[in-house]
C-alpha atoms as a PDB file:
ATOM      1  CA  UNK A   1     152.689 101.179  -1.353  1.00  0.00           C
ATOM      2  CA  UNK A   2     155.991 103.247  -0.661  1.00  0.00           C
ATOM      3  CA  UNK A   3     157.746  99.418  -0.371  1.00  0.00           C
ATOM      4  CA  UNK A   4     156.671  99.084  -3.780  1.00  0.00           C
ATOM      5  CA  UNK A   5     157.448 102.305  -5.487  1.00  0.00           C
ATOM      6  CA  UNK A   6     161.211 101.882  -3.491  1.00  0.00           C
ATOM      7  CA  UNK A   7     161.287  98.494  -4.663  1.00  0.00           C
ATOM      8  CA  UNK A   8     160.591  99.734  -8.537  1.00  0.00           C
ATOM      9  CA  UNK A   9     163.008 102.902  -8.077  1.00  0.00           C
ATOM     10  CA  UNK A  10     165.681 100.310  -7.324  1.00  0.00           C
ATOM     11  CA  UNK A  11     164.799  97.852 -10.156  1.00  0.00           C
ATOM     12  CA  UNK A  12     165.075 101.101 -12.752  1.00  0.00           C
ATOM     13  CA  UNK A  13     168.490 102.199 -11.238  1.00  0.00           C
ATOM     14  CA  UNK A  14     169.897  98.569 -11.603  1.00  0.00           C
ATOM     15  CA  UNK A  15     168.637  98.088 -15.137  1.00  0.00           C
ATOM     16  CA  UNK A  16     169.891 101.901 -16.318  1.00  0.00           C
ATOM     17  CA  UNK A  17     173.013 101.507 -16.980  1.00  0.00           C
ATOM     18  CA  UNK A  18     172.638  97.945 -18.526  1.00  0.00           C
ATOM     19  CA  UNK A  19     170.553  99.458 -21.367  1.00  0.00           C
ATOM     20  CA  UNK A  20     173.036 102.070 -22.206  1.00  0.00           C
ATOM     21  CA  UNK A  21     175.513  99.137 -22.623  1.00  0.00           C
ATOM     22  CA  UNK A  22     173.417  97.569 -24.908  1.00  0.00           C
ATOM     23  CA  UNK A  23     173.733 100.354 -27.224  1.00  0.00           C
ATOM     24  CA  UNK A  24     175.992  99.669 -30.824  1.00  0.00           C
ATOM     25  CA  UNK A  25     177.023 101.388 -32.926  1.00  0.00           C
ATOM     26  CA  UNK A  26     177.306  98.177 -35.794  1.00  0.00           C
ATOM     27  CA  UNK A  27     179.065 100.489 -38.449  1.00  0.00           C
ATOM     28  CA  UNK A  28     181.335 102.289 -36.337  1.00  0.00           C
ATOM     29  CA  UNK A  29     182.298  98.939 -34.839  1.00  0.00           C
ATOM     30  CA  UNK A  30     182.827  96.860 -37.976  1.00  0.00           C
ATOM     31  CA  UNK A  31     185.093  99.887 -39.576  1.00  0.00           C
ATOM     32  CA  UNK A  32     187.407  99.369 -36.140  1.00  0.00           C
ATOM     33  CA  UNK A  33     186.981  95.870 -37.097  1.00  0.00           C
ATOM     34  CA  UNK A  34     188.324  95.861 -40.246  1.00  0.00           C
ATOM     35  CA  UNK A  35     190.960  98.153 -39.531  1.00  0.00           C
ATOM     36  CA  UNK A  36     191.784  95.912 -36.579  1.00  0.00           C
ATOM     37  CA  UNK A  37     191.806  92.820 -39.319  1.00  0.00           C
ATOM     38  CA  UNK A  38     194.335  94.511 -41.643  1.00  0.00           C
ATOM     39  CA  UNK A  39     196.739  94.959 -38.764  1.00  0.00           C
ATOM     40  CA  UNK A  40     195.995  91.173 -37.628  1.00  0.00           C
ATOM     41  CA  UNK A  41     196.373  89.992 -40.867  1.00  0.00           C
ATOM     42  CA  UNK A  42     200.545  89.311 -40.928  1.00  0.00           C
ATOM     43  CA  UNK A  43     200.054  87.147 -37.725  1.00  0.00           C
ATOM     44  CA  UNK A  44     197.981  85.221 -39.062  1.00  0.00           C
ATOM     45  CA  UNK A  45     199.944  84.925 -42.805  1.00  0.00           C
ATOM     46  CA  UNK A  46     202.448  83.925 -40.483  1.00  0.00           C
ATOM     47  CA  UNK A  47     200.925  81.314 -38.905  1.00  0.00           C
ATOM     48  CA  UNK A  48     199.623  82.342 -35.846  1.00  0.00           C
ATOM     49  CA  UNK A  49     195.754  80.946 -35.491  1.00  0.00           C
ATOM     50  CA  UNK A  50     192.925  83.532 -34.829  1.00  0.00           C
ATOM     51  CA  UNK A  51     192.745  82.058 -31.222  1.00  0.00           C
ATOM     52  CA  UNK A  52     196.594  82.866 -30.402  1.00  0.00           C
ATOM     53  CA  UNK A  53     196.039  86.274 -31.207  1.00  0.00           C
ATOM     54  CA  UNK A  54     192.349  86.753 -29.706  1.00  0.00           C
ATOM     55  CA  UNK A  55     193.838  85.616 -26.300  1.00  0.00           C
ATOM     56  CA  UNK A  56     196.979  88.152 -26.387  1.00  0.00           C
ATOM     57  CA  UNK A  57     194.676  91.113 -27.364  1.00  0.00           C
ATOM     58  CA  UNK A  58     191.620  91.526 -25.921  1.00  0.00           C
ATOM     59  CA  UNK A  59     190.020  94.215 -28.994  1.00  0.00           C
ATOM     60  CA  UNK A  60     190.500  91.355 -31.174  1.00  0.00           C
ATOM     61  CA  UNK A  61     188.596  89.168 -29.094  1.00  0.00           C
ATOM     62  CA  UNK A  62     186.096  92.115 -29.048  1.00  0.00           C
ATOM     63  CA  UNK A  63     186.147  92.414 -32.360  1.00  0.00           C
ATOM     64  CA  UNK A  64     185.656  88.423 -33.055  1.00  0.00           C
ATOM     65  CA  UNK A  65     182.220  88.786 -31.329  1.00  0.00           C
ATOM     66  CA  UNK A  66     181.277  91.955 -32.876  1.00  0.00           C
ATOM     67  CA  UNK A  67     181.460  90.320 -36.147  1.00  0.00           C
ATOM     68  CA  UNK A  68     180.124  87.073 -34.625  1.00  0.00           C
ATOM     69  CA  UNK A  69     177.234  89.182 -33.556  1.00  0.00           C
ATOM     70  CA  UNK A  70     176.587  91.392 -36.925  1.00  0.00           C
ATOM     71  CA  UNK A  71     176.671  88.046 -39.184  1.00  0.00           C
ATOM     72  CA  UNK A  72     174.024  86.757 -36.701  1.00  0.00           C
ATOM     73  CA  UNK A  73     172.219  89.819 -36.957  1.00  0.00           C
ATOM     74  CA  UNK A  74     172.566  90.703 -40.861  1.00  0.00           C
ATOM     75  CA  UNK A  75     174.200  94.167 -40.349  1.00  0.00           C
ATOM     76  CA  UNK A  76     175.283  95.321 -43.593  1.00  0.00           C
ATOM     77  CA  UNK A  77     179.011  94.924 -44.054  1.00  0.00           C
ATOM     78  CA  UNK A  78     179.124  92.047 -41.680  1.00  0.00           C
ATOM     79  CA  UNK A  79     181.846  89.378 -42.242  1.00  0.00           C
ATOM     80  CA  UNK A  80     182.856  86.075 -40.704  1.00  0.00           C
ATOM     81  CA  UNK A  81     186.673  86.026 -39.748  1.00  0.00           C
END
């Protein structure tokens, strides 16, 4: 019995942090997105391709599976980039 409980004690300390990570807030994310997208958006008027700039910035590439994420989703004010 107390291999069991120890056993469960460590399963729940493993797993709490992982469902705090989980935890999004979609509209607070998308408005960094966007904001993130208008400061993008001369790179890529430029010529420089989405995937140049989501390797040299790693918010970007945050931000391109965010949005990936919310269009999958249907969050309101989710957009494909």
């Amino acid at each position: 019995m107390m291999r069991s409980s120890c056993l469960a004690a460590a399963v729940l300390a493993l797993m709490a942090p992982r469902a705090k990570a989980t935890i999004i807030d979609w509209q607070a994310e998308l408005q960094r997105c966007r904001e993130l997208r208008q400061n993008v958006a001369p790179l890529l008027q430029a010529g420089e391709g989405i995937s140049a700039v989501g390797r040299s910035n790693r918010s970007v590439r945050r931000c391109i599976w965010i949005q990936r994420i919310a269009v999958r989703k249907k969050i309101p004010g989710a957009e494909v980039w």
